[in-house]
C-alpha atoms as a PDB file:
ATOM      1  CA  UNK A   1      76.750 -27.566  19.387  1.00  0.00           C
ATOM      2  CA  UNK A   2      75.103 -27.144  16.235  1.00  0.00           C
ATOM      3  CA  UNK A   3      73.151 -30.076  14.697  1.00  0.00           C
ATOM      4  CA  UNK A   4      74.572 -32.448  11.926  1.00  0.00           C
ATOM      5  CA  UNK A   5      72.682 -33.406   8.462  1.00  0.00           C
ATOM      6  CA  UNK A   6      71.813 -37.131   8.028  1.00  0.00           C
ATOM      7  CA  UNK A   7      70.756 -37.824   4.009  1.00  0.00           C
ATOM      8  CA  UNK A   8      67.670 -40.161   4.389  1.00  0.00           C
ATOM      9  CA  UNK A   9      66.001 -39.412   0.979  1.00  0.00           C
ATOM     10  CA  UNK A  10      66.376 -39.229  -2.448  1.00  0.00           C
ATOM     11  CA  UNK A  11      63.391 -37.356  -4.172  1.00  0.00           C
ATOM     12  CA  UNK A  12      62.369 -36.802  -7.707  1.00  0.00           C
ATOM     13  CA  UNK A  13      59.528 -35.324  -9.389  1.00  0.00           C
ATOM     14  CA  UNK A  14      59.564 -35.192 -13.237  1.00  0.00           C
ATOM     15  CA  UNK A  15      57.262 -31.857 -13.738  1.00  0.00           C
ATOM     16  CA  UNK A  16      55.321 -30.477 -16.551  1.00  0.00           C
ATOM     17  CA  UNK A  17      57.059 -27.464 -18.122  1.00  0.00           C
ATOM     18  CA  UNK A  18      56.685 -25.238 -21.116  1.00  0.00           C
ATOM     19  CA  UNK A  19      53.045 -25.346 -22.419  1.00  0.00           C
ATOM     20  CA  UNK A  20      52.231 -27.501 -20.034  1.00  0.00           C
ATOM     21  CA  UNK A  21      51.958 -25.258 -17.352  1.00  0.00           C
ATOM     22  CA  UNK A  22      48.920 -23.344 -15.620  1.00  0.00           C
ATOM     23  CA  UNK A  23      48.924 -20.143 -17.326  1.00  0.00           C
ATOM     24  CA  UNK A  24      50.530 -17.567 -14.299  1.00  0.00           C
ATOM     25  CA  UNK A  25      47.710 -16.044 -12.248  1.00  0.00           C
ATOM     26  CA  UNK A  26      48.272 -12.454 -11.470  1.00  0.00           C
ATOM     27  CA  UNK A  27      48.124 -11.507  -7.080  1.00  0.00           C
ATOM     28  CA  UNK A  28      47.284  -8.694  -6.043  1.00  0.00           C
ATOM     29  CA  UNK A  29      50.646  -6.870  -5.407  1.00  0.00           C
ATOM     30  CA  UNK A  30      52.600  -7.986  -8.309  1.00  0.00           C
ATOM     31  CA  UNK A  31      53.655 -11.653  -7.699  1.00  0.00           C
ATOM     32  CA  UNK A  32      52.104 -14.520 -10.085  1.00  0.00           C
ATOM     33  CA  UNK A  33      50.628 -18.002  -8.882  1.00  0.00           C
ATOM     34  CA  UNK A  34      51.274 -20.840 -11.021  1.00  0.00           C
ATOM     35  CA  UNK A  35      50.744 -24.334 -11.009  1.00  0.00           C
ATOM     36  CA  UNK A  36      52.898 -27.357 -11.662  1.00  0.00           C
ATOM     37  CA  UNK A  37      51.714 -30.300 -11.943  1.00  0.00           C
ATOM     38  CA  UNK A  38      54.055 -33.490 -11.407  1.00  0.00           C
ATOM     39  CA  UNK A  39      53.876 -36.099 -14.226  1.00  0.00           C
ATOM     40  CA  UNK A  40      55.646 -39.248 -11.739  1.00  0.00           C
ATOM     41  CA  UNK A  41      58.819 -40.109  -9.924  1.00  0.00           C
ATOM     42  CA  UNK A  42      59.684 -41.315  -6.969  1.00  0.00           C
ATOM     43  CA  UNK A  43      61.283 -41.464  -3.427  1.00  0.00           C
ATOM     44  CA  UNK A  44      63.901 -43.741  -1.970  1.00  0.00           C
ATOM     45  CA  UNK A  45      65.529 -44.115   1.405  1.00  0.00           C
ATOM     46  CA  UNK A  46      68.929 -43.839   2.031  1.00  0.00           C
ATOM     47  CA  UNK A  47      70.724 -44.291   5.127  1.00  0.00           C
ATOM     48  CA  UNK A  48      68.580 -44.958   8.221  1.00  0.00           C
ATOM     49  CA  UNK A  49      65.728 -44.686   5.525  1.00  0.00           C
ATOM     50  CA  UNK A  50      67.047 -47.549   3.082  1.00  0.00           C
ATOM     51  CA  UNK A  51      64.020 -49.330   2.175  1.00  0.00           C
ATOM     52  CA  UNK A  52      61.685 -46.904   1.888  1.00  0.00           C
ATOM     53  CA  UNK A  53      60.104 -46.411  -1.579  1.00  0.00           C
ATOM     54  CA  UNK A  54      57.307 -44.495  -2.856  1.00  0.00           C
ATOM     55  CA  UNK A  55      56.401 -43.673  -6.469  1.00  0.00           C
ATOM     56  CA  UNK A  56      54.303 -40.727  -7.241  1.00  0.00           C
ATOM     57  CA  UNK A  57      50.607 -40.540  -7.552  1.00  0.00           C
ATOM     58  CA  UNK A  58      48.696 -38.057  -9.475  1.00  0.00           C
ATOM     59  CA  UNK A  59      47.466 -35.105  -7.877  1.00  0.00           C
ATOM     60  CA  UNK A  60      50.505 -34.165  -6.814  1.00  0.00           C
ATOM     61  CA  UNK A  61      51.600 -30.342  -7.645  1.00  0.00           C
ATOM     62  CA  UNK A  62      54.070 -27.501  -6.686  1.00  0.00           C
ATOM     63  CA  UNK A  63      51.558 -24.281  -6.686  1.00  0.00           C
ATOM     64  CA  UNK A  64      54.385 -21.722  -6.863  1.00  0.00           C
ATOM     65  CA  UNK A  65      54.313 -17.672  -5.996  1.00  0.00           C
ATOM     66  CA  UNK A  66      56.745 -16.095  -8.106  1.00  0.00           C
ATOM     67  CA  UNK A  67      57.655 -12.537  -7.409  1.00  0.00           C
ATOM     68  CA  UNK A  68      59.549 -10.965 -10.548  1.00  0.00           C
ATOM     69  CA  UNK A  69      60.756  -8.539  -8.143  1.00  0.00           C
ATOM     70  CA  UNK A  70      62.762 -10.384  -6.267  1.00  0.00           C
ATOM     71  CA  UNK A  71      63.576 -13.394  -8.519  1.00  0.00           C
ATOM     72  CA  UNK A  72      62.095 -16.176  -6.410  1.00  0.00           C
ATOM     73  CA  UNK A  73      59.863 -18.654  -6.481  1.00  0.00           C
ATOM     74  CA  UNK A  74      57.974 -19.422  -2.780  1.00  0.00           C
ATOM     75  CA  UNK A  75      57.232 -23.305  -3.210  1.00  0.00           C
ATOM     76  CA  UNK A  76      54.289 -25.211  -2.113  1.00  0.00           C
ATOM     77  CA  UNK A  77      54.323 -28.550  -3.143  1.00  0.00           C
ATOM     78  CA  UNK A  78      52.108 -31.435  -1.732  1.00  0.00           C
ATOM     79  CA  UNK A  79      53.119 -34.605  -2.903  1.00  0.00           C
ATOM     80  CA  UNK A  80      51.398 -38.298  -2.755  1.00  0.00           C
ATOM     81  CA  UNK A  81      52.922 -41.449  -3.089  1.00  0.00           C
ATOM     82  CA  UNK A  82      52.685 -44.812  -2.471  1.00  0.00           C
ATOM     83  CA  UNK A  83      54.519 -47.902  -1.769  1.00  0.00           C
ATOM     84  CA  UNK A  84      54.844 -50.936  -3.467  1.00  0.00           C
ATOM     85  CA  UNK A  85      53.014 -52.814  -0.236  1.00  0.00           C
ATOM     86  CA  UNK A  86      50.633 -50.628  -0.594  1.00  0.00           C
ATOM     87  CA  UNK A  87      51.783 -47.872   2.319  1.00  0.00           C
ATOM     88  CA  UNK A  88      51.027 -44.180   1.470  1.00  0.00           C
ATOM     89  CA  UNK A  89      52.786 -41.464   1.854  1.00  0.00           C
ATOM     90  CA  UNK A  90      51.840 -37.431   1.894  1.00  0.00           C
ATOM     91  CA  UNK A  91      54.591 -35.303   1.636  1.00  0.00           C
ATOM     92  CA  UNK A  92      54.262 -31.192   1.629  1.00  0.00           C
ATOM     93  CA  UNK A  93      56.776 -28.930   1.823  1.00  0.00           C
ATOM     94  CA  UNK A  94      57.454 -24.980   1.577  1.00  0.00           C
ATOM     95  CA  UNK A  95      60.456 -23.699   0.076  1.00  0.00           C
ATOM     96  CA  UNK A  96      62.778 -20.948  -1.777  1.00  0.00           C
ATOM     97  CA  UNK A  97      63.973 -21.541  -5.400  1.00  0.00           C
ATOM     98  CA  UNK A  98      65.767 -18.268  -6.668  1.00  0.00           C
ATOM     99  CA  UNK A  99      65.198 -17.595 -10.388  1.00  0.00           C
ATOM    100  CA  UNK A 100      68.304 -17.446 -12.655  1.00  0.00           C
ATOM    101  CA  UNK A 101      68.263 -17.897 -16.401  1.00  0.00           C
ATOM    102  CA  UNK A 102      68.834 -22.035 -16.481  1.00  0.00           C
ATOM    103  CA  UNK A 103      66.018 -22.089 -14.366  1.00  0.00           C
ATOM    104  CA  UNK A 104      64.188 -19.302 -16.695  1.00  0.00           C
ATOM    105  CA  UNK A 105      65.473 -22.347 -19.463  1.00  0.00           C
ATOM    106  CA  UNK A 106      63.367 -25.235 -18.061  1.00  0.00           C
ATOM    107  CA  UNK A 107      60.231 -23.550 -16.474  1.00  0.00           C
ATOM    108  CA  UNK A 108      60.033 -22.480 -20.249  1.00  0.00           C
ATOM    109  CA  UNK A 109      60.978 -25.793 -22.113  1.00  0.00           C
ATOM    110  CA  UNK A 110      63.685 -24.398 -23.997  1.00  0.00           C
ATOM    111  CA  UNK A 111      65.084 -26.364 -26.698  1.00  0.00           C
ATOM    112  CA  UNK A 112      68.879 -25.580 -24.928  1.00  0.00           C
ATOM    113  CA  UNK A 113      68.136 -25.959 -21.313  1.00  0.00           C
ATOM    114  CA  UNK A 114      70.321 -28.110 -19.379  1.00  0.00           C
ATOM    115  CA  UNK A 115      70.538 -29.770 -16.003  1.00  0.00           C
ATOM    116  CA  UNK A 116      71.727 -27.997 -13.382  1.00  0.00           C
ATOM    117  CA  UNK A 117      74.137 -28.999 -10.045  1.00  0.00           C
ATOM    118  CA  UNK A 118      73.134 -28.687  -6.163  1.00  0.00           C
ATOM    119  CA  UNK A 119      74.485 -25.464  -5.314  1.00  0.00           C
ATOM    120  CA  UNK A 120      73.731 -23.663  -9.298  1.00  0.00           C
ATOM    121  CA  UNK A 121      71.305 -21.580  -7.704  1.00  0.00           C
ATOM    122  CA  UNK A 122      69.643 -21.533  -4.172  1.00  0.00           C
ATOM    123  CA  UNK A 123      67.047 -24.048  -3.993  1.00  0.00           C
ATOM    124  CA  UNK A 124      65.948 -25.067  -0.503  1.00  0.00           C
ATOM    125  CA  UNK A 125      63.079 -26.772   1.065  1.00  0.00           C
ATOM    126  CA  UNK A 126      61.839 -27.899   4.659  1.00  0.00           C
ATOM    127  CA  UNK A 127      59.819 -31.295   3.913  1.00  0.00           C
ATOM    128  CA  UNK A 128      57.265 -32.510   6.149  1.00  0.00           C
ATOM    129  CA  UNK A 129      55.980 -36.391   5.816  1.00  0.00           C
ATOM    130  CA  UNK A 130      52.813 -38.473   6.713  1.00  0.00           C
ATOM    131  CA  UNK A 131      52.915 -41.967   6.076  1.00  0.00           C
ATOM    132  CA  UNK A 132      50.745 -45.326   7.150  1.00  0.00           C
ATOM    133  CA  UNK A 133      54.448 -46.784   6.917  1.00  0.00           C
ATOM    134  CA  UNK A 134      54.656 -48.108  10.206  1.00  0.00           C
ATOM    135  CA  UNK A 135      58.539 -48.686   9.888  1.00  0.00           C
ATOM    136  CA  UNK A 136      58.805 -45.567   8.729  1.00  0.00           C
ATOM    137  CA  UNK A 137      56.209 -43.167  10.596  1.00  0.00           C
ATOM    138  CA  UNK A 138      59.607 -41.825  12.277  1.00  0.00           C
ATOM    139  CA  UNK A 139      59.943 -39.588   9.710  1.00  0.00           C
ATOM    140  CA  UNK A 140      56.961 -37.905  10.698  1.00  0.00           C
ATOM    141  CA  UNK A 141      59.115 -36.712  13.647  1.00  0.00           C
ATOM    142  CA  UNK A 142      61.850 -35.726  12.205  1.00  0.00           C
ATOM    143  CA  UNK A 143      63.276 -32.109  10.929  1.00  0.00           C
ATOM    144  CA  UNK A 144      63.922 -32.378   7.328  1.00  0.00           C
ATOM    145  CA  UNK A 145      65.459 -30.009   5.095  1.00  0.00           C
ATOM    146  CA  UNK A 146      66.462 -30.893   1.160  1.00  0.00           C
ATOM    147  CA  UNK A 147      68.242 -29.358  -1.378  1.00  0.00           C
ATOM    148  CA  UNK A 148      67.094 -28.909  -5.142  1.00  0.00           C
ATOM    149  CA  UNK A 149      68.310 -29.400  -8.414  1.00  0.00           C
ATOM    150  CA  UNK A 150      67.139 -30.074 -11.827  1.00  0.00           C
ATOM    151  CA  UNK A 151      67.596 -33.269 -13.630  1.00  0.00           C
ATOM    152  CA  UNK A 152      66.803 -33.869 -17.284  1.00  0.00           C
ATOM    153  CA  UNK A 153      66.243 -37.493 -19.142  1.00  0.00           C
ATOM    154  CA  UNK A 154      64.578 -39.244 -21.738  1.00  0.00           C
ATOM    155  CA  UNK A 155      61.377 -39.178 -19.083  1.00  0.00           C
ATOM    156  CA  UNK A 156      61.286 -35.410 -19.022  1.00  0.00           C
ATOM    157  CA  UNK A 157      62.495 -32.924 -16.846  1.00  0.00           C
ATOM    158  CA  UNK A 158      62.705 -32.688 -13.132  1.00  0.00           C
ATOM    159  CA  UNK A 159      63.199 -31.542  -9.928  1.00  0.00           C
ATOM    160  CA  UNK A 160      65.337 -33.948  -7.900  1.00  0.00           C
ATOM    161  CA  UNK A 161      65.938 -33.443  -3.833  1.00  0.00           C
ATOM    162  CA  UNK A 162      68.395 -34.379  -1.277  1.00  0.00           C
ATOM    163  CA  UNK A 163      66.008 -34.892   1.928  1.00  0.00           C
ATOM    164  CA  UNK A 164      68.052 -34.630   5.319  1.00  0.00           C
ATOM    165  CA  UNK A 165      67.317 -34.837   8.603  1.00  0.00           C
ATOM    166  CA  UNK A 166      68.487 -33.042  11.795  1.00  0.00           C
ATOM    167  CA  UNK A 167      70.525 -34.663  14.449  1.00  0.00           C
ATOM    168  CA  UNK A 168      72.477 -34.290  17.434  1.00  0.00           C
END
């Protein structure tokens, strides 16, 4: 029997775009490296999770490999966060964003990009968390997987995740 998706997290990461960005660093073989850095958000519990919330610390950055040749973007993103009792939280994850021209939009800061849907272009990730959360530290055990999107308001532009886990 296959295993079912439980939503316990809601995840967003306003990011620095346009000129904001690490200029692309050419690797050897044709692909580019480039860093982006996250200016704040946060993450919330849902479901079995409710509870749970974490705002983003500084530091925290998606160093991305993108290979023109294929149109995607290998993630890397290592996240810190921290409650408001004072519980920390280290998320990383790996992860495929395929390149289309809305995305092309916000990575550049274009005056006409727009916010995209789940599903507007294949966006997956496989989030793994540490946490001093004891009430929460069973999400260190858990296999997460979340979907991507991009979100757009008067704080800036984002990238905003579904986190769920796998269950029986």
């Amino acid at each position: 029997m296959a295993p079912k998706l439980e939503k316990v997290l809601d995840f967003r990461g306003y990011i620095a775009v346009g000129g904001e960005l690490l200029n692309e660093i050419p690797v050897k073989g044709g692909a580019h490296r480039m860093l982006v850095q996250a200016k704040g958000g946060f993450i919330r519990g849902v479901g079995p999770a409710a509870g749970f919330n974490a705002d983003l610390k500084p530091f925290s950055a998606d160093y991305i490999l993108l290979d023109p040749t294929t149109g995607t973007a290998h993630l890397n993103v290592r996240i810190i966060a921290a409650t408001p009792s004072g519980d920390t939280l280290y998320l990383h994850y790996p992860g495929i964003l395929k390149m289309n021209e809305a995305v092309g939009k916000i990575i550049a800061a274009s005056g006409d990009a727009k916010a995209t849907d789940y599903g507007d272009t294949e966006w997956f990730t496989t989030p793994v968390i540490e946490t001093s959360s004891k009430e929460f530290k069973w999400l260190e055990s858990s296999v997460l997987v979340g979907q991507g999107h991009w979100h757009i308001d008067e704080q800036g532009t984002a990238a905003e995740y579904e986190v769920y886990r796998l269950v029986n």
